[in-house]
C-alpha atoms as a PDB file:
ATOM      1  CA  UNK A   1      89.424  -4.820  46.231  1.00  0.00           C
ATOM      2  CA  UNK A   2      86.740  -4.758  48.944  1.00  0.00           C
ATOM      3  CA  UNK A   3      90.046  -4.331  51.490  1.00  0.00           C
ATOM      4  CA  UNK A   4      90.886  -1.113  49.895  1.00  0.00           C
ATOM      5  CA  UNK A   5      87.177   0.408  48.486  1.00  0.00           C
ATOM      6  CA  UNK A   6      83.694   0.195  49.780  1.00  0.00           C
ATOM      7  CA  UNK A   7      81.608   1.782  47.002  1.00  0.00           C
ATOM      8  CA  UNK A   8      78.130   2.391  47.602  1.00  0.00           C
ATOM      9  CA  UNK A   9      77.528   1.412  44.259  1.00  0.00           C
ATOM     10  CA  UNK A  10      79.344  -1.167  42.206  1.00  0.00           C
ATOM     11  CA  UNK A  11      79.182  -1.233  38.296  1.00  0.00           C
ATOM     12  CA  UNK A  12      80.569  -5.002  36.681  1.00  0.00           C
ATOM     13  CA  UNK A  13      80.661  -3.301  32.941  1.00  0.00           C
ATOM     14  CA  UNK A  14      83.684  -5.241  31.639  1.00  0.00           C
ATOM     15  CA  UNK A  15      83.799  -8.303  29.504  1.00  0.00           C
ATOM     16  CA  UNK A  16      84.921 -10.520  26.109  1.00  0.00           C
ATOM     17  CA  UNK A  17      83.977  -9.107  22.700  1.00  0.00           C
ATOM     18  CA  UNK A  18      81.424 -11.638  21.260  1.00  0.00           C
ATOM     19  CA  UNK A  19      82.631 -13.777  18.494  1.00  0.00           C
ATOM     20  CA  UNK A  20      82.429 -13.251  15.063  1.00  0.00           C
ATOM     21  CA  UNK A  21      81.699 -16.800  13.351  1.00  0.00           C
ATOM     22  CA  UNK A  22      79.662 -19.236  12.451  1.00  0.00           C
ATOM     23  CA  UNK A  23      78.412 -21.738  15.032  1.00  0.00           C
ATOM     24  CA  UNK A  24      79.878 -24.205  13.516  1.00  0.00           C
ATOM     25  CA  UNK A  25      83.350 -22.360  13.033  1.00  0.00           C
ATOM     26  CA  UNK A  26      83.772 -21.229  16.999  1.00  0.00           C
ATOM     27  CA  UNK A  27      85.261 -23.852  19.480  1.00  0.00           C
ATOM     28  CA  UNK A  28      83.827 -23.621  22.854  1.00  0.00           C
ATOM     29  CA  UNK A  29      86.891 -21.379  23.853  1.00  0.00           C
ATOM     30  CA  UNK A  30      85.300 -19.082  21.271  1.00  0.00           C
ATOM     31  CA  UNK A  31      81.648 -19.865  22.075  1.00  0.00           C
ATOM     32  CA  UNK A  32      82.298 -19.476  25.907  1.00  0.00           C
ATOM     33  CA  UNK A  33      84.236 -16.488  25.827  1.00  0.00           C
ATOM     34  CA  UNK A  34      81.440 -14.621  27.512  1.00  0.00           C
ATOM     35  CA  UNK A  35      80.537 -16.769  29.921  1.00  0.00           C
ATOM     36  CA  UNK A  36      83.887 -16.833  31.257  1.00  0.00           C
ATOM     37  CA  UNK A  37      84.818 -13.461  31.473  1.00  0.00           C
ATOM     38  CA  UNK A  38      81.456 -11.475  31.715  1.00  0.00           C
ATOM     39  CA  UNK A  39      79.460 -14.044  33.686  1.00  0.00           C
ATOM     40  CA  UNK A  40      82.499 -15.040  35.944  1.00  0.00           C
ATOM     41  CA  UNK A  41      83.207 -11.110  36.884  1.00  0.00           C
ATOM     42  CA  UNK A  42      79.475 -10.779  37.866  1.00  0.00           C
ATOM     43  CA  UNK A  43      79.440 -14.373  39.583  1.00  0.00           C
ATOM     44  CA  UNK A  44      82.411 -13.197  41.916  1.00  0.00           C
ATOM     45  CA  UNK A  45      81.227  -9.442  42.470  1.00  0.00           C
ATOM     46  CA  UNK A  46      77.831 -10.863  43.663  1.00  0.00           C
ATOM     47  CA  UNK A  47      79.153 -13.561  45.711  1.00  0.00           C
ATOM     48  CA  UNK A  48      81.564 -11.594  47.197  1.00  0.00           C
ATOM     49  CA  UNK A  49      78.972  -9.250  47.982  1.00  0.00           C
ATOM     50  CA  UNK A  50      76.579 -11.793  49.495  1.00  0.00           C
ATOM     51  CA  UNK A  51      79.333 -12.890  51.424  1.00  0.00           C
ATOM     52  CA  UNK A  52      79.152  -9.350  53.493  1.00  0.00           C
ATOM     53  CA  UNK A  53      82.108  -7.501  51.744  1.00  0.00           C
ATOM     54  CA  UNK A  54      79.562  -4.289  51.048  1.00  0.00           C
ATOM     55  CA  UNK A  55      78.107  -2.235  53.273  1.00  0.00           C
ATOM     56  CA  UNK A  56      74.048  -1.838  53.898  1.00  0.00           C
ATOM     57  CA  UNK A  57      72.263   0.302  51.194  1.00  0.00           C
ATOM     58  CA  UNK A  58      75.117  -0.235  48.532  1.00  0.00           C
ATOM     59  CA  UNK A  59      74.197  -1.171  44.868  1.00  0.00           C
ATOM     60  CA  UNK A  60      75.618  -3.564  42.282  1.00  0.00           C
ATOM     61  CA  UNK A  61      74.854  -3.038  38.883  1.00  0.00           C
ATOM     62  CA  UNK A  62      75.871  -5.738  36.355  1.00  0.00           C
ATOM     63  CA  UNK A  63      75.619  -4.461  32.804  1.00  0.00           C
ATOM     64  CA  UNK A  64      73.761  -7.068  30.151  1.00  0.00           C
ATOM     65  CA  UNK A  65      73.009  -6.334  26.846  1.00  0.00           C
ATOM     66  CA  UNK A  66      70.102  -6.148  24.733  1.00  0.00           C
ATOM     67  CA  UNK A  67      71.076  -9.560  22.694  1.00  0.00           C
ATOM     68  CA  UNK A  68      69.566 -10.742  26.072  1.00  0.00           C
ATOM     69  CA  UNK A  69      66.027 -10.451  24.902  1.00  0.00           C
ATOM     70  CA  UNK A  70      66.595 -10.529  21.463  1.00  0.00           C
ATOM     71  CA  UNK A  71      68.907 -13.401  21.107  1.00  0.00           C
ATOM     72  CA  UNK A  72      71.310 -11.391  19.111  1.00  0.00           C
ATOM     73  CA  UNK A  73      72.524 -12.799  15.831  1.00  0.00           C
ATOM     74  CA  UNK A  74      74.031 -16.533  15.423  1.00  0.00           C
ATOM     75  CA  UNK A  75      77.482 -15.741  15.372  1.00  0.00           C
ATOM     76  CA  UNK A  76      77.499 -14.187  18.612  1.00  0.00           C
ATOM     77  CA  UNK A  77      78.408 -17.515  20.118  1.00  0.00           C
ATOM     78  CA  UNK A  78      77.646 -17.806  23.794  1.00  0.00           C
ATOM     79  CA  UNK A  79      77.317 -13.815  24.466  1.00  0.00           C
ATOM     80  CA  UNK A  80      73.464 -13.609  24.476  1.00  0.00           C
ATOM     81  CA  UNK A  81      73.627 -16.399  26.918  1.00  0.00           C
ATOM     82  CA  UNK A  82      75.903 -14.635  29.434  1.00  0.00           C
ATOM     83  CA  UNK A  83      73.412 -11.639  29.119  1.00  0.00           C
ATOM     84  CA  UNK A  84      70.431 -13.442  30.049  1.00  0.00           C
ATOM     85  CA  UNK A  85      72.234 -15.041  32.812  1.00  0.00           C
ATOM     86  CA  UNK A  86      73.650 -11.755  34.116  1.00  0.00           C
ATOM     87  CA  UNK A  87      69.894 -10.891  34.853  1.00  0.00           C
ATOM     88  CA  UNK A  88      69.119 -14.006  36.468  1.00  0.00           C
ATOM     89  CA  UNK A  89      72.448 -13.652  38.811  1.00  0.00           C
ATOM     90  CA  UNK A  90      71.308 -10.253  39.268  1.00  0.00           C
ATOM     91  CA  UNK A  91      67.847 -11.451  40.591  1.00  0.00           C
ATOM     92  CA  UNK A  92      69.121 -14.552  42.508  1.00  0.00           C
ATOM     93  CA  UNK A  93      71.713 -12.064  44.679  1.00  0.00           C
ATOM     94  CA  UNK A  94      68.888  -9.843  45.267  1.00  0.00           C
ATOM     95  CA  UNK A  95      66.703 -12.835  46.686  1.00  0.00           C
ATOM     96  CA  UNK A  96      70.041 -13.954  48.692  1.00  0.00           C
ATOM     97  CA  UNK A  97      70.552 -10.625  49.766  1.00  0.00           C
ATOM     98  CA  UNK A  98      66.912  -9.942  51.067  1.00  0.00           C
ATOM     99  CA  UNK A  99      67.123 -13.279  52.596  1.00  0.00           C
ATOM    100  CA  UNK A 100      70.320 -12.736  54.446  1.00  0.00           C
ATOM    101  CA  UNK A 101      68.787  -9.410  55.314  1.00  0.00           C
ATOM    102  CA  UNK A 102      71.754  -7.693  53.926  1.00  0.00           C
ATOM    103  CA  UNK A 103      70.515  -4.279  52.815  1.00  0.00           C
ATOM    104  CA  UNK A 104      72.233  -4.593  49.391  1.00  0.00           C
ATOM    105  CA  UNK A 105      70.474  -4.056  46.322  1.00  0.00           C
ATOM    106  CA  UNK A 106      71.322  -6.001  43.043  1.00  0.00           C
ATOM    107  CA  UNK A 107      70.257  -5.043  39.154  1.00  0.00           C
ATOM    108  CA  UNK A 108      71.382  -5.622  36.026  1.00  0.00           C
ATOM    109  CA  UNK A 109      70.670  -3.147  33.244  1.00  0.00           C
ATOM    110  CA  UNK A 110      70.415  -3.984  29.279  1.00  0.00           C
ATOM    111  CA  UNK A 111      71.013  -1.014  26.595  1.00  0.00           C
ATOM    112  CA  UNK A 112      69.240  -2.721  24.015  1.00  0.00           C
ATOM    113  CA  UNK A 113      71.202  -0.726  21.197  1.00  0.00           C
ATOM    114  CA  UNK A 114      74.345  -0.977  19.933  1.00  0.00           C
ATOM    115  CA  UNK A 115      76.439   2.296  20.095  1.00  0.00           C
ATOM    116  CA  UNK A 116      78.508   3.123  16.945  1.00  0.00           C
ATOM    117  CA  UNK A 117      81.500   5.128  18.130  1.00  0.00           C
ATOM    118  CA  UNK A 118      82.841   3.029  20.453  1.00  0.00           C
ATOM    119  CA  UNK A 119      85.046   0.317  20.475  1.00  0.00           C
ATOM    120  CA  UNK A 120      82.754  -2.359  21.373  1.00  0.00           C
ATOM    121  CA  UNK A 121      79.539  -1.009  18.818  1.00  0.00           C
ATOM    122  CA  UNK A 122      81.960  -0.504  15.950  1.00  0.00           C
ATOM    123  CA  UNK A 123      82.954  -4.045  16.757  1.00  0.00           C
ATOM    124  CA  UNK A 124      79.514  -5.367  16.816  1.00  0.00           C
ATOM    125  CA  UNK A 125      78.175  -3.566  13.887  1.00  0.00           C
ATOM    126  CA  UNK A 126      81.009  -4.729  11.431  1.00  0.00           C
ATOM    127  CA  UNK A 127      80.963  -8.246  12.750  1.00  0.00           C
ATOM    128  CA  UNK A 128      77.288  -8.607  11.907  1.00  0.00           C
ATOM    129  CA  UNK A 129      77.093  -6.995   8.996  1.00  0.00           C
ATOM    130  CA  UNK A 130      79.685  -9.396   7.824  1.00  0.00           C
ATOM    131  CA  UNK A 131      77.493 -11.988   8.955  1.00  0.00           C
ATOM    132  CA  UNK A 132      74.800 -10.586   6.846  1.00  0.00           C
ATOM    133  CA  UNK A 133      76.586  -9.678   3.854  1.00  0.00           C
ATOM    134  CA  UNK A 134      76.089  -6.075   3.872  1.00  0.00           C
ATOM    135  CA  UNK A 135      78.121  -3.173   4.709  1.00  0.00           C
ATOM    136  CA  UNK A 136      78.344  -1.452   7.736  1.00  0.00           C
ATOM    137  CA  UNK A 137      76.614   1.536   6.722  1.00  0.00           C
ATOM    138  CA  UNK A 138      73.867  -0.511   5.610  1.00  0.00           C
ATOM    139  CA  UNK A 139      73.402  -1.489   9.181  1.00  0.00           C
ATOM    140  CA  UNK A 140      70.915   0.453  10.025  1.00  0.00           C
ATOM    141  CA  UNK A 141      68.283  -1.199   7.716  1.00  0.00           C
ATOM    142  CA  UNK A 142      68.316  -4.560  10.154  1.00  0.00           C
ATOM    143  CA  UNK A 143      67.538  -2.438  13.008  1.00  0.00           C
ATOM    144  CA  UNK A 144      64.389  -4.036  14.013  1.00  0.00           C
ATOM    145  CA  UNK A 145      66.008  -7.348  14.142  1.00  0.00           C
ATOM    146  CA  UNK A 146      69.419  -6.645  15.508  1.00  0.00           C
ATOM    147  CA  UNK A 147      69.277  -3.012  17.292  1.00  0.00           C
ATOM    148  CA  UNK A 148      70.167   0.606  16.342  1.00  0.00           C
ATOM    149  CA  UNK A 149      72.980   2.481  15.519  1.00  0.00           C
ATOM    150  CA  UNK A 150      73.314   5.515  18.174  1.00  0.00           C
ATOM    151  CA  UNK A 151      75.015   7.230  20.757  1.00  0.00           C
ATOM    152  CA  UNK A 152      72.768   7.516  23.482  1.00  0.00           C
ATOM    153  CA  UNK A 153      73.558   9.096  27.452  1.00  0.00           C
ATOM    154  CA  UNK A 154      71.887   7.204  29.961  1.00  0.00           C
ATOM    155  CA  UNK A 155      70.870   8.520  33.167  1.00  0.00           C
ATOM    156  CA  UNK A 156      70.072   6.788  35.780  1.00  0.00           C
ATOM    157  CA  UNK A 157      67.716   8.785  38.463  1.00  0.00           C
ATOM    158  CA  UNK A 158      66.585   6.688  41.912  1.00  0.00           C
ATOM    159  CA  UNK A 159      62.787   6.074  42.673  1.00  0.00           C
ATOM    160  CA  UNK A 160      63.367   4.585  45.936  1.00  0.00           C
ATOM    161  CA  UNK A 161      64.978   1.615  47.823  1.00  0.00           C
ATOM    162  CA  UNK A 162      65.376  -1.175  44.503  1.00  0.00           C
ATOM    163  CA  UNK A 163      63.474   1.670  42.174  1.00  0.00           C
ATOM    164  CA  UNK A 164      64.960   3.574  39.194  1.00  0.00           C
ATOM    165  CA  UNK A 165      64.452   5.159  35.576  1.00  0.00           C
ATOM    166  CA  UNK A 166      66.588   5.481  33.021  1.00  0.00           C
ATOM    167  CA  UNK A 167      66.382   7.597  30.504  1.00  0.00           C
ATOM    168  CA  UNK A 168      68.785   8.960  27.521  1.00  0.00           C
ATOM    169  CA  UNK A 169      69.584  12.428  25.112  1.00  0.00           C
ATOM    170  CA  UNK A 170      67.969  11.179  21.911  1.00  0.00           C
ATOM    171  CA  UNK A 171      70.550   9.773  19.607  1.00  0.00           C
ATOM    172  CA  UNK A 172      72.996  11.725  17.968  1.00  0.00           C
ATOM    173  CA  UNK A 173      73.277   9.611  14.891  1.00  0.00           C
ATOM    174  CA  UNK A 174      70.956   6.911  13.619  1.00  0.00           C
ATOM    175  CA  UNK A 175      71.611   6.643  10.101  1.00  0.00           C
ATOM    176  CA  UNK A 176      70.060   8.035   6.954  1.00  0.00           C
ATOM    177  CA  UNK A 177      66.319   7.636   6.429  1.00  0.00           C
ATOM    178  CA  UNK A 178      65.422   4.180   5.410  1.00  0.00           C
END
């Protein structure tokens, strides 16, 4: 890819769906899952970065999740994991890449809510309310514990070399009034 494009900023946003069972009902195909597709695309963008395939004063951006802080719920398998470690790869490469003196700047961002309307939220929300033994639209009453149920635009607006904000439009659903 690097051949063809030289972005000046690189977004690794593609991965496995976390499972949807038990512990003790995943295999570690199931409970890996994450850790082999998320954590292996961000392992090979950085290194390939680090390994002088970008240009000075280009950005990769690894998207993690917010199951990274929170631990997400127990039949997430692996997937809260691969999260965490997306932040630490993030940080390593941008210790690498300040001690190479490379010029390239690493982060890894974490929506910590899960968005209903896409693939991936719908997904998430029906998989742990299954877990929970609730309905979906009674989602929204584990919020604190598990995230919220919105749509939300991020924006991302650059402070400086390594700085930024984000910021989103408030949501445009979050459920009926607990």
């Amino acid at each position: 890819m690097f051949a063809a494009l030289q972005p000046d900023v690189l977004v690794i946003c593609a991965g496995a769906f976390a499972p949807s069972a038990c512990i003790q009902d995943q295999s570690w195909d199931d409970f890996s899952a994450n850790w082999e597709t998320d954590v292996k695309a961000s392992f090979l963008f950085c290194r390939a970065a680090l390994q002088g395939r970008l240009k000075a004063g280009s950005r990769v951006v690894l998207i993690s999740g917010g199951a990274a802080f929170s631990g997400g719920p127990p039949n997430s398998g692996g997937y809260s994991g691969a999260k965490q470690m997306q932040m630490f790869l993030a940080a390593h490469s941008q210790k690498e890449a300040d001690r190479l003196g490379l010029g390239l700047r690493f982060m890894a961002l974490a929506p910590m809510r899960i968005m209903a309307g896409t693939g991936v939220g719908q997904r998430g929300i029906s998989s742990i309310s299954a877990y929970l033994g609730i309905s979906p639209a009674d989602f929204h009453v584990i919020e604190p514990a598990y995230g919220a149920i919105a749509s939300l635009t991020v924006y991302v607006a650059p402070l400086g070399p390594g700085l930024f904000a984000a910021f989103g439009l408030p949501p445009v659903w979050s459920g009926p009034e607990a």
